[in-house]
Protein backbone atom coordinates (compact mmCIF):
# COMPACT_ATOMS: atom_id res chain seq x y z
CA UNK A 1 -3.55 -10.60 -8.80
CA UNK A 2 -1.58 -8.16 -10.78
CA UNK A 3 1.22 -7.03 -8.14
CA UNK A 4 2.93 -3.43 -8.61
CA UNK A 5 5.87 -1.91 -7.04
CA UNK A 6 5.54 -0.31 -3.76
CA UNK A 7 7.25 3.00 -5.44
CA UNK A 8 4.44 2.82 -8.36
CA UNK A 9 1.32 2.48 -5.66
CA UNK A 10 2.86 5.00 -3.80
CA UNK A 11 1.91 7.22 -6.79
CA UNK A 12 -1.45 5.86 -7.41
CA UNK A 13 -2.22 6.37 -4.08
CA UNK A 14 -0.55 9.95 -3.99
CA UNK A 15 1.53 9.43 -1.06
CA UNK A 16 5.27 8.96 -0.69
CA UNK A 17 7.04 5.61 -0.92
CA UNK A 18 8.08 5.95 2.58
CA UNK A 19 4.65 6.29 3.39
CA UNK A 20 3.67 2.81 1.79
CA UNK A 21 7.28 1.57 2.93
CA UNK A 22 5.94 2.46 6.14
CA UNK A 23 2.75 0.91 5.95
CA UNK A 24 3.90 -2.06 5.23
CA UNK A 25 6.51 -2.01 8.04
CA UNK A 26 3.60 -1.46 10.56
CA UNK A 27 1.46 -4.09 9.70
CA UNK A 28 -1.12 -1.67 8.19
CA UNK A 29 -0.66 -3.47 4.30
CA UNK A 30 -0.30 -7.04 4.77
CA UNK A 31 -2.42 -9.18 2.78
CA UNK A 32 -1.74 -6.82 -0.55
CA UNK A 33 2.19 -7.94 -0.03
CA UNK A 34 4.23 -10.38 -2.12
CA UNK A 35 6.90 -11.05 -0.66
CA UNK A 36 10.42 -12.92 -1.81
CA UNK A 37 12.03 -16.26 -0.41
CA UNK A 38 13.70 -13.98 2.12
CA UNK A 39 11.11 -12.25 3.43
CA UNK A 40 11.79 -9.01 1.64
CA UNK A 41 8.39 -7.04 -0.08
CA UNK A 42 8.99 -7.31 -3.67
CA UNK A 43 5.10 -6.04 -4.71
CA UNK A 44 1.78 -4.80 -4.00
CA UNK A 45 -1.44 -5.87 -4.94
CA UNK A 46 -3.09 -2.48 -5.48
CA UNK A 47 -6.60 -3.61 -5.26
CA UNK A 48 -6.31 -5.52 -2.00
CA UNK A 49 -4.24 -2.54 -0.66
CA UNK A 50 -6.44 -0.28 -1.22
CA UNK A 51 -8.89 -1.90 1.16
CA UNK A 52 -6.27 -2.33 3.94
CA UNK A 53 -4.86 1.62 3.34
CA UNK A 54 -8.66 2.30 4.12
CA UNK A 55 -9.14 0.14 6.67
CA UNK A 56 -6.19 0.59 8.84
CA UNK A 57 -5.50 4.43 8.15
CA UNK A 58 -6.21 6.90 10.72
CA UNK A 59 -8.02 9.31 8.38
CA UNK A 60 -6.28 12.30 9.56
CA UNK A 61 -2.85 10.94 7.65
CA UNK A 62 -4.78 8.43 5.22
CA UNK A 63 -3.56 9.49 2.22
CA UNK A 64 -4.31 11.65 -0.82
CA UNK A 65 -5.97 10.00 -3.07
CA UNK A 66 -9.88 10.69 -3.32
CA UNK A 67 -11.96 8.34 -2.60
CA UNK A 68 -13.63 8.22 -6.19
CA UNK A 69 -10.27 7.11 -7.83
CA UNK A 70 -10.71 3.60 -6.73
């Protein structure tokens, strides 16, 4: 698994960091998560994420990113 920042998938996925902060918040990204000692997020699988963003997105405020991208 290649994690990314939450900031930098943000940006792949064309949507704003508190929109992934968000996400992750919610319990819409979970399994894409790395997470520190603490408990903190410290990374994103992007390929896993993009699965979950699909999944658990409403698709009227899923996201930017087309489709054809991933």
């Amino acid at each position: 698994m290649a994690y990314i920042s939450m900031s930098k998938y943000a940006q792949l996925r064309g949507v704003s960091a508190m929109a992934v902060s968000k996400a992750v918040k919610s319990g819409r990204l979970v399994r894409c998560v790395r997470r520190d000692e603490n408990g903190k997020p410290t990374g994103i699988d992007p390929d896993i994420a993009d699965i979950e963003w699909t999944r658990n997105t409403n698709p009227v405020h899923g996201g930017k990113r087309d489709v054809e991208a991933i």
